[in-house]
C-alpha atoms as a PDB file:
ATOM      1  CA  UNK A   1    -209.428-234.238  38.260  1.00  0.00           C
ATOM      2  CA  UNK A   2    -207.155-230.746  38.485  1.00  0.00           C
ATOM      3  CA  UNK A   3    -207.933-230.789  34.576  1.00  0.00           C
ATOM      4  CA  UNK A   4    -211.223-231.231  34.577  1.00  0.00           C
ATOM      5  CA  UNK A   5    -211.929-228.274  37.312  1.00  0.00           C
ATOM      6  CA  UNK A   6    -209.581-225.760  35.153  1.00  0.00           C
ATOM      7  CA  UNK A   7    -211.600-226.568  31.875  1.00  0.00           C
ATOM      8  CA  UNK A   8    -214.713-226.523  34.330  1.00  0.00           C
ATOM      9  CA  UNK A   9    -213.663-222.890  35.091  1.00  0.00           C
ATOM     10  CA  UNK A  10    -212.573-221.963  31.894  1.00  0.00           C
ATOM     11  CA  UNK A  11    -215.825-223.002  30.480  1.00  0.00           C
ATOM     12  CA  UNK A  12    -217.866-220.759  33.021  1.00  0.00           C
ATOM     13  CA  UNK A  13    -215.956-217.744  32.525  1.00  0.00           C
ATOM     14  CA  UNK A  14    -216.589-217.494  29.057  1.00  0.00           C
ATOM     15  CA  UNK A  15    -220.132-218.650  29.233  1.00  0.00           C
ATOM     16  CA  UNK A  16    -220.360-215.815  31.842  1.00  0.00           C
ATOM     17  CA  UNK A  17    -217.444-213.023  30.558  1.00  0.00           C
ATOM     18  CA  UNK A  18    -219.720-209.727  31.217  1.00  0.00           C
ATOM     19  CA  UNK A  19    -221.408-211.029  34.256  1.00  0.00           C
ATOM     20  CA  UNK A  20    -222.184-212.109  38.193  1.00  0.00           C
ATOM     21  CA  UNK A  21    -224.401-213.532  40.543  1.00  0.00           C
ATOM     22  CA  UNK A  22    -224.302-214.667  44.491  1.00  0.00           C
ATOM     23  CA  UNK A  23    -224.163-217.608  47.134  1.00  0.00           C
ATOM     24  CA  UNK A  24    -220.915-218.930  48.401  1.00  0.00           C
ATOM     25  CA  UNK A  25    -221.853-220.931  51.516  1.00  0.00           C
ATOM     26  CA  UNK A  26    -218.809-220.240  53.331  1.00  0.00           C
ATOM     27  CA  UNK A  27    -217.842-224.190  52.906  1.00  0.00           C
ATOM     28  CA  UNK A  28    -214.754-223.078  50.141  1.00  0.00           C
ATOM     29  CA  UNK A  29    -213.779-219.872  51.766  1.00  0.00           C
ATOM     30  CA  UNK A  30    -213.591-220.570  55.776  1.00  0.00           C
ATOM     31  CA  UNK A  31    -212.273-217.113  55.944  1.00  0.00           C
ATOM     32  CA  UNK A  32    -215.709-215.212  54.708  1.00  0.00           C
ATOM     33  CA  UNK A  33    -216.400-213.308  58.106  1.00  0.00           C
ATOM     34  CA  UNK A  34    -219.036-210.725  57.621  1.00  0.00           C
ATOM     35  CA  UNK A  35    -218.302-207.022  57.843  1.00  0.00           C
ATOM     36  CA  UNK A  36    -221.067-204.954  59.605  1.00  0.00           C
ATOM     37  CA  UNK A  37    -220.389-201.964  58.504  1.00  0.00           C
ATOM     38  CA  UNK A  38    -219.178-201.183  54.909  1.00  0.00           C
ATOM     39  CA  UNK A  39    -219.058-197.706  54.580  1.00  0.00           C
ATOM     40  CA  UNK A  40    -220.536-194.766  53.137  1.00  0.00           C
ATOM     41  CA  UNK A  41    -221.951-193.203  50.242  1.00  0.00           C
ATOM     42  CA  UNK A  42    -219.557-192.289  46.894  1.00  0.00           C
ATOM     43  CA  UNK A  43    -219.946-190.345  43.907  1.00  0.00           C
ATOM     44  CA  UNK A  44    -223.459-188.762  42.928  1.00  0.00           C
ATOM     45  CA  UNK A  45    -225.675-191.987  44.440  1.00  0.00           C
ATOM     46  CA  UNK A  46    -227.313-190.910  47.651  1.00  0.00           C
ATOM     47  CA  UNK A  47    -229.127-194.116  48.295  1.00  0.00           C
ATOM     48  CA  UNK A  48    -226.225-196.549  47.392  1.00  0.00           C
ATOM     49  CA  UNK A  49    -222.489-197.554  48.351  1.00  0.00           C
ATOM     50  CA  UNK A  50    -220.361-200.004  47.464  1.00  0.00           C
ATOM     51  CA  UNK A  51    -217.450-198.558  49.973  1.00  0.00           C
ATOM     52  CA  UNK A  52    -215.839-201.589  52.257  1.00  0.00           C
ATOM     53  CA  UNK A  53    -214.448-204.700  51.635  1.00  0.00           C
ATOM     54  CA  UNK A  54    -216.668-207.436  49.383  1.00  0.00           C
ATOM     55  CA  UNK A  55    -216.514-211.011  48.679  1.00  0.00           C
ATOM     56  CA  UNK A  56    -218.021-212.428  45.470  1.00  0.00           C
ATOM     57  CA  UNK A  57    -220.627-215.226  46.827  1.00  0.00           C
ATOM     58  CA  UNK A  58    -222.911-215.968  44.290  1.00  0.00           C
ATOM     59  CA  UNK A  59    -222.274-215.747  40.123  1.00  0.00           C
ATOM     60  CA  UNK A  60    -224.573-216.111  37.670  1.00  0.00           C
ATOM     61  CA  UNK A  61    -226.997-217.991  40.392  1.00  0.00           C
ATOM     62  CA  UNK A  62    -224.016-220.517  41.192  1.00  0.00           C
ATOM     63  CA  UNK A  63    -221.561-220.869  44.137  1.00  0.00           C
ATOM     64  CA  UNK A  64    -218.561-219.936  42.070  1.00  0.00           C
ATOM     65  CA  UNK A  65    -215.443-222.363  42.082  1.00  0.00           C
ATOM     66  CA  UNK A  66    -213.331-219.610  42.478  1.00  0.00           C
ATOM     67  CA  UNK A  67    -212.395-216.814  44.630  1.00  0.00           C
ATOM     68  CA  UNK A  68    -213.110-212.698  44.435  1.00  0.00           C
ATOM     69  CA  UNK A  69    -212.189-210.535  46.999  1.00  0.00           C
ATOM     70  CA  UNK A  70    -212.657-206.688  46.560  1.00  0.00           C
ATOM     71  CA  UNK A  71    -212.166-203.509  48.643  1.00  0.00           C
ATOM     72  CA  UNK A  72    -213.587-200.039  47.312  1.00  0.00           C
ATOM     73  CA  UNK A  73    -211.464-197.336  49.264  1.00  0.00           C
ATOM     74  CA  UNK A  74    -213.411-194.095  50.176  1.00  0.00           C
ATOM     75  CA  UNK A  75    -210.927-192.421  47.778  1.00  0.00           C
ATOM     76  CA  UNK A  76    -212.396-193.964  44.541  1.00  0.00           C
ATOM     77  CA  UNK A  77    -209.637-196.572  43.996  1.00  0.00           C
ATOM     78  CA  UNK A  78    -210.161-200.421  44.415  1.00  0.00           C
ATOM     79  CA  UNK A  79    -208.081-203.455  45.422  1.00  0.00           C
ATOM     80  CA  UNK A  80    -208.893-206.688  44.449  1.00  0.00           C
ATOM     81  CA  UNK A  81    -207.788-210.151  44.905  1.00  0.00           C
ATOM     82  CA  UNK A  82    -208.772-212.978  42.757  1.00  0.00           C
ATOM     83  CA  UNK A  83    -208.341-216.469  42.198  1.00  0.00           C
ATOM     84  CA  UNK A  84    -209.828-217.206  39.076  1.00  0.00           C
ATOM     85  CA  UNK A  85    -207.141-218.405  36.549  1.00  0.00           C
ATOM     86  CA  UNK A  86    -204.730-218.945  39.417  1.00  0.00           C
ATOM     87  CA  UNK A  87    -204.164-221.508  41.867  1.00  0.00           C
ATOM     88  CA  UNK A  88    -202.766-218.484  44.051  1.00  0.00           C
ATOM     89  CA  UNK A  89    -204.447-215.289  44.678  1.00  0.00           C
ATOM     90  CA  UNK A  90    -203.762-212.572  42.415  1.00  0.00           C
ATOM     91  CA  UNK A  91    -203.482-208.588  43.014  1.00  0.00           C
ATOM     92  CA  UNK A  92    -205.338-206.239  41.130  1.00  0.00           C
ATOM     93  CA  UNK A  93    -206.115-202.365  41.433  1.00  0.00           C
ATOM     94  CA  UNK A  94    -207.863-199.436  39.762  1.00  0.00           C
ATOM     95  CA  UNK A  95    -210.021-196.470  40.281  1.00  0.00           C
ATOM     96  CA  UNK A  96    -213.616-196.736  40.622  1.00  0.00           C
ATOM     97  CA  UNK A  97    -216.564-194.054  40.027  1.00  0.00           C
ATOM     98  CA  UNK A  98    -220.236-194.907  41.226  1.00  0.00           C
ATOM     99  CA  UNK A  99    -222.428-192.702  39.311  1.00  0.00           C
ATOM    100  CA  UNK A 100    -226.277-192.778  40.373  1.00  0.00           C
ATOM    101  CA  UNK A 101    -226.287-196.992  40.747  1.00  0.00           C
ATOM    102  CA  UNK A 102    -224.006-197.744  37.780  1.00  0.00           C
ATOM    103  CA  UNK A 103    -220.312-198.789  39.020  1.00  0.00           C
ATOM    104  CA  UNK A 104    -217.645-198.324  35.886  1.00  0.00           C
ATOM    105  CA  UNK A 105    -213.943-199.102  36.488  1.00  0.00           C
ATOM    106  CA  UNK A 106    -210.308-198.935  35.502  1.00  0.00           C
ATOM    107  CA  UNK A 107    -207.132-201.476  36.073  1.00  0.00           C
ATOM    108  CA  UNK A 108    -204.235-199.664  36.815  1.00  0.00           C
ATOM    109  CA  UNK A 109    -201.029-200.254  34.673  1.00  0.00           C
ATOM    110  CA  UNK A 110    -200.297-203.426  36.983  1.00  0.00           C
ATOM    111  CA  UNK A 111    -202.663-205.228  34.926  1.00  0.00           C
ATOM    112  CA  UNK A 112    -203.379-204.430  31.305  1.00  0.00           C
ATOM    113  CA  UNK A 113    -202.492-201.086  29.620  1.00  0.00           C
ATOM    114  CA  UNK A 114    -202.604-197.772  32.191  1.00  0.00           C
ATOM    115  CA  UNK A 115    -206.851-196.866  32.101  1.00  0.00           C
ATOM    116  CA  UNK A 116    -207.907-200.269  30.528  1.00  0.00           C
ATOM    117  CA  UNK A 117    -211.569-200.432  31.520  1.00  0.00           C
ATOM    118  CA  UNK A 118    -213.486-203.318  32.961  1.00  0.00           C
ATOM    119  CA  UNK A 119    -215.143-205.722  30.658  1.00  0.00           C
ATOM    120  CA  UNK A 120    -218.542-204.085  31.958  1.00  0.00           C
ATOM    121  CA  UNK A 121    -220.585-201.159  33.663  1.00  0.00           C
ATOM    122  CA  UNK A 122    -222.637-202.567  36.722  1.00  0.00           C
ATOM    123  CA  UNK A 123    -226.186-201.362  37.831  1.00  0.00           C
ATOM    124  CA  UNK A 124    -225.718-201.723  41.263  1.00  0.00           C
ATOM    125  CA  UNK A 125    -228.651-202.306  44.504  1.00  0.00           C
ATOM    126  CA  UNK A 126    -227.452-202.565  48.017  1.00  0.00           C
ATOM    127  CA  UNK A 127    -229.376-204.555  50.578  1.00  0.00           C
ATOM    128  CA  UNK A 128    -229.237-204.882  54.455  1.00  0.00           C
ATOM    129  CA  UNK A 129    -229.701-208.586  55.828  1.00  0.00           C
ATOM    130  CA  UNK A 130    -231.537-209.384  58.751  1.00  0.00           C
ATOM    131  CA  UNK A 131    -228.255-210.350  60.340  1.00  0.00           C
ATOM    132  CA  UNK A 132    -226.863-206.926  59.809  1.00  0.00           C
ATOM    133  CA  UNK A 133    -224.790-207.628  56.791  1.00  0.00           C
ATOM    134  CA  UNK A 134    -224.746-205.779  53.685  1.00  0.00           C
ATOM    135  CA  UNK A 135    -225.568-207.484  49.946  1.00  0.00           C
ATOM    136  CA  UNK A 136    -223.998-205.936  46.379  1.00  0.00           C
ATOM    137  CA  UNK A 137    -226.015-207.186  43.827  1.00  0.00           C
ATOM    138  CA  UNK A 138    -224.049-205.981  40.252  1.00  0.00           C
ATOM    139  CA  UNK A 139    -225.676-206.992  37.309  1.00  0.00           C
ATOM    140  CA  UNK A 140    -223.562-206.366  34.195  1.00  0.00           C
ATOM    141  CA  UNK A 141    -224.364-205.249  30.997  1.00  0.00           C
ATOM    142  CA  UNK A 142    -225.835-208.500  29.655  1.00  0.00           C
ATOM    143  CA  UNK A 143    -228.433-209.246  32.384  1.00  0.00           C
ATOM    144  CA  UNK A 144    -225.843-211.578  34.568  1.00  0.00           C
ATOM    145  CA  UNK A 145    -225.292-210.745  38.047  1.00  0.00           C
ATOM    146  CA  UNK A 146    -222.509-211.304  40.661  1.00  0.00           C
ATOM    147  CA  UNK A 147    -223.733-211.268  44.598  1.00  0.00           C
ATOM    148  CA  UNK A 148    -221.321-209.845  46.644  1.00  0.00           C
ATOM    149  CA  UNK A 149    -221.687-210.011  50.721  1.00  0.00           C
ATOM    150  CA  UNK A 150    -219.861-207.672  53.072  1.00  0.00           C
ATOM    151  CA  UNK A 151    -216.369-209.155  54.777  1.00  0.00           C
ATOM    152  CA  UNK A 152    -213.324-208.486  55.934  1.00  0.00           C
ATOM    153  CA  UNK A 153    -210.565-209.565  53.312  1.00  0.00           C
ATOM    154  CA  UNK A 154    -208.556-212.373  55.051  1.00  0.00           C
ATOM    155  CA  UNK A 155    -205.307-211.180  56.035  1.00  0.00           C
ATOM    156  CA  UNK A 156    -203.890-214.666  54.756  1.00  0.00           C
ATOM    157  CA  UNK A 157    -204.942-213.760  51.481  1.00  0.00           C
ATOM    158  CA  UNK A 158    -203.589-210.003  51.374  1.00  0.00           C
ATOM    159  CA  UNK A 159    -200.326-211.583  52.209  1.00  0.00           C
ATOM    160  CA  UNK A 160    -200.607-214.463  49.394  1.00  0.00           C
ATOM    161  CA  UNK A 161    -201.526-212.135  46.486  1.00  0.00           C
ATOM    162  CA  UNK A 162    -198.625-209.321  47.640  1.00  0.00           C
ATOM    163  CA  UNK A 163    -196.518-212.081  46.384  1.00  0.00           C
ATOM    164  CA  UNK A 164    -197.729-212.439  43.398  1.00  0.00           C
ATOM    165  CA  UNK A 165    -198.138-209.897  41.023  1.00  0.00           C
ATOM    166  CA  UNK A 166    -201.637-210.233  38.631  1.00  0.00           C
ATOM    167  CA  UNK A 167    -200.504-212.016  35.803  1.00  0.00           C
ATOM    168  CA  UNK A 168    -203.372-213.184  34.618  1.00  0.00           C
ATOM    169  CA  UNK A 169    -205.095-211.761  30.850  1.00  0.00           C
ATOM    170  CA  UNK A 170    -208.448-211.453  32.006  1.00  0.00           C
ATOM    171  CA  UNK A 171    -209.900-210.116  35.306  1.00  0.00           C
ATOM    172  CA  UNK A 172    -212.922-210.684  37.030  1.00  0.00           C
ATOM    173  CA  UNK A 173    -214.997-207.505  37.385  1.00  0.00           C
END
């Protein structure tokens, strides 16, 4: 069973390597507690932000098996935590720049070479639910979206992927 869920997810990343989508019911991820209020406006883009802490809930119109956590810091830098290729969560960070609605990024040295960029640029529309929560909706560069919902990152998980390092080849975003 453990097999066929890692060849399950190793299928759907590469079927889906420059791309995301939403919808992640809560069911996996007990700890998805909506954020009201996830910040301002960055960069150039007066009419969207992707400031506050995100988690991925929807990718390439699945629930994805696996876990994405990100925060985008006022000050242009990001932190994420992932469990994609991991059974733990793993930490990941980087600058950021939001210019207009496209979202480009950088891993810092932690991960792959110091200024490696993501796989992707991401157009990027912001929506406010009727319950007050905020939607990211980043479609990469090949049409395939990732639907991210404002949270708080779970403390549990912070402390998890603090230790352990990112060690994995390929990141999420």
């Amino acid at each position: 069973m453990k097999s066929i869920k890692i060849w399950s997810l190793v299928a759907m990343l590469f079927i889906g390597m420059a791309a995301c989508t939403p919808a992640n019911s809560g069911e996996d991820n007990p700890n998805n507690t909506p954020n009201d209020n996830p910040g301002g406006n960055n960069g150039s883009n007066e009419g969207v932000s992707v400031e506050g802490e995100w988690v991925l809930t929807s990718w390439n119109e699945i629930e994805p098996p696996f876990h994405v956590y990100v925060n985008f810091k006022e000050d242009y830098t990001f932190e994420m935590y992932e469990q994609v290729y991991s059974l733990t969560y793993e930490y990941i960070t980087g600058t950021y720049d939001l210019d207009d609605d496209t979202l480009t990024g950088e891993y810092d040295g932690n991960v792959h070479t110091p200024g490696s960029p993501w796989k992707s640029s991401y157009t990027v529309t912001k929506t406010e639910g009727e319950d007050g929560t905020f939607t990211l909706e980043l479609v990469d560069e090949s049409g395939v979206a990732s639907i991210y919902t404002s949270t708080t990152i779970p403390e549990d998980v912070k402390v998890e992927a603090s230790e352990t390092r990112a060690v994995a080849a390929e990141h999420f975003l």
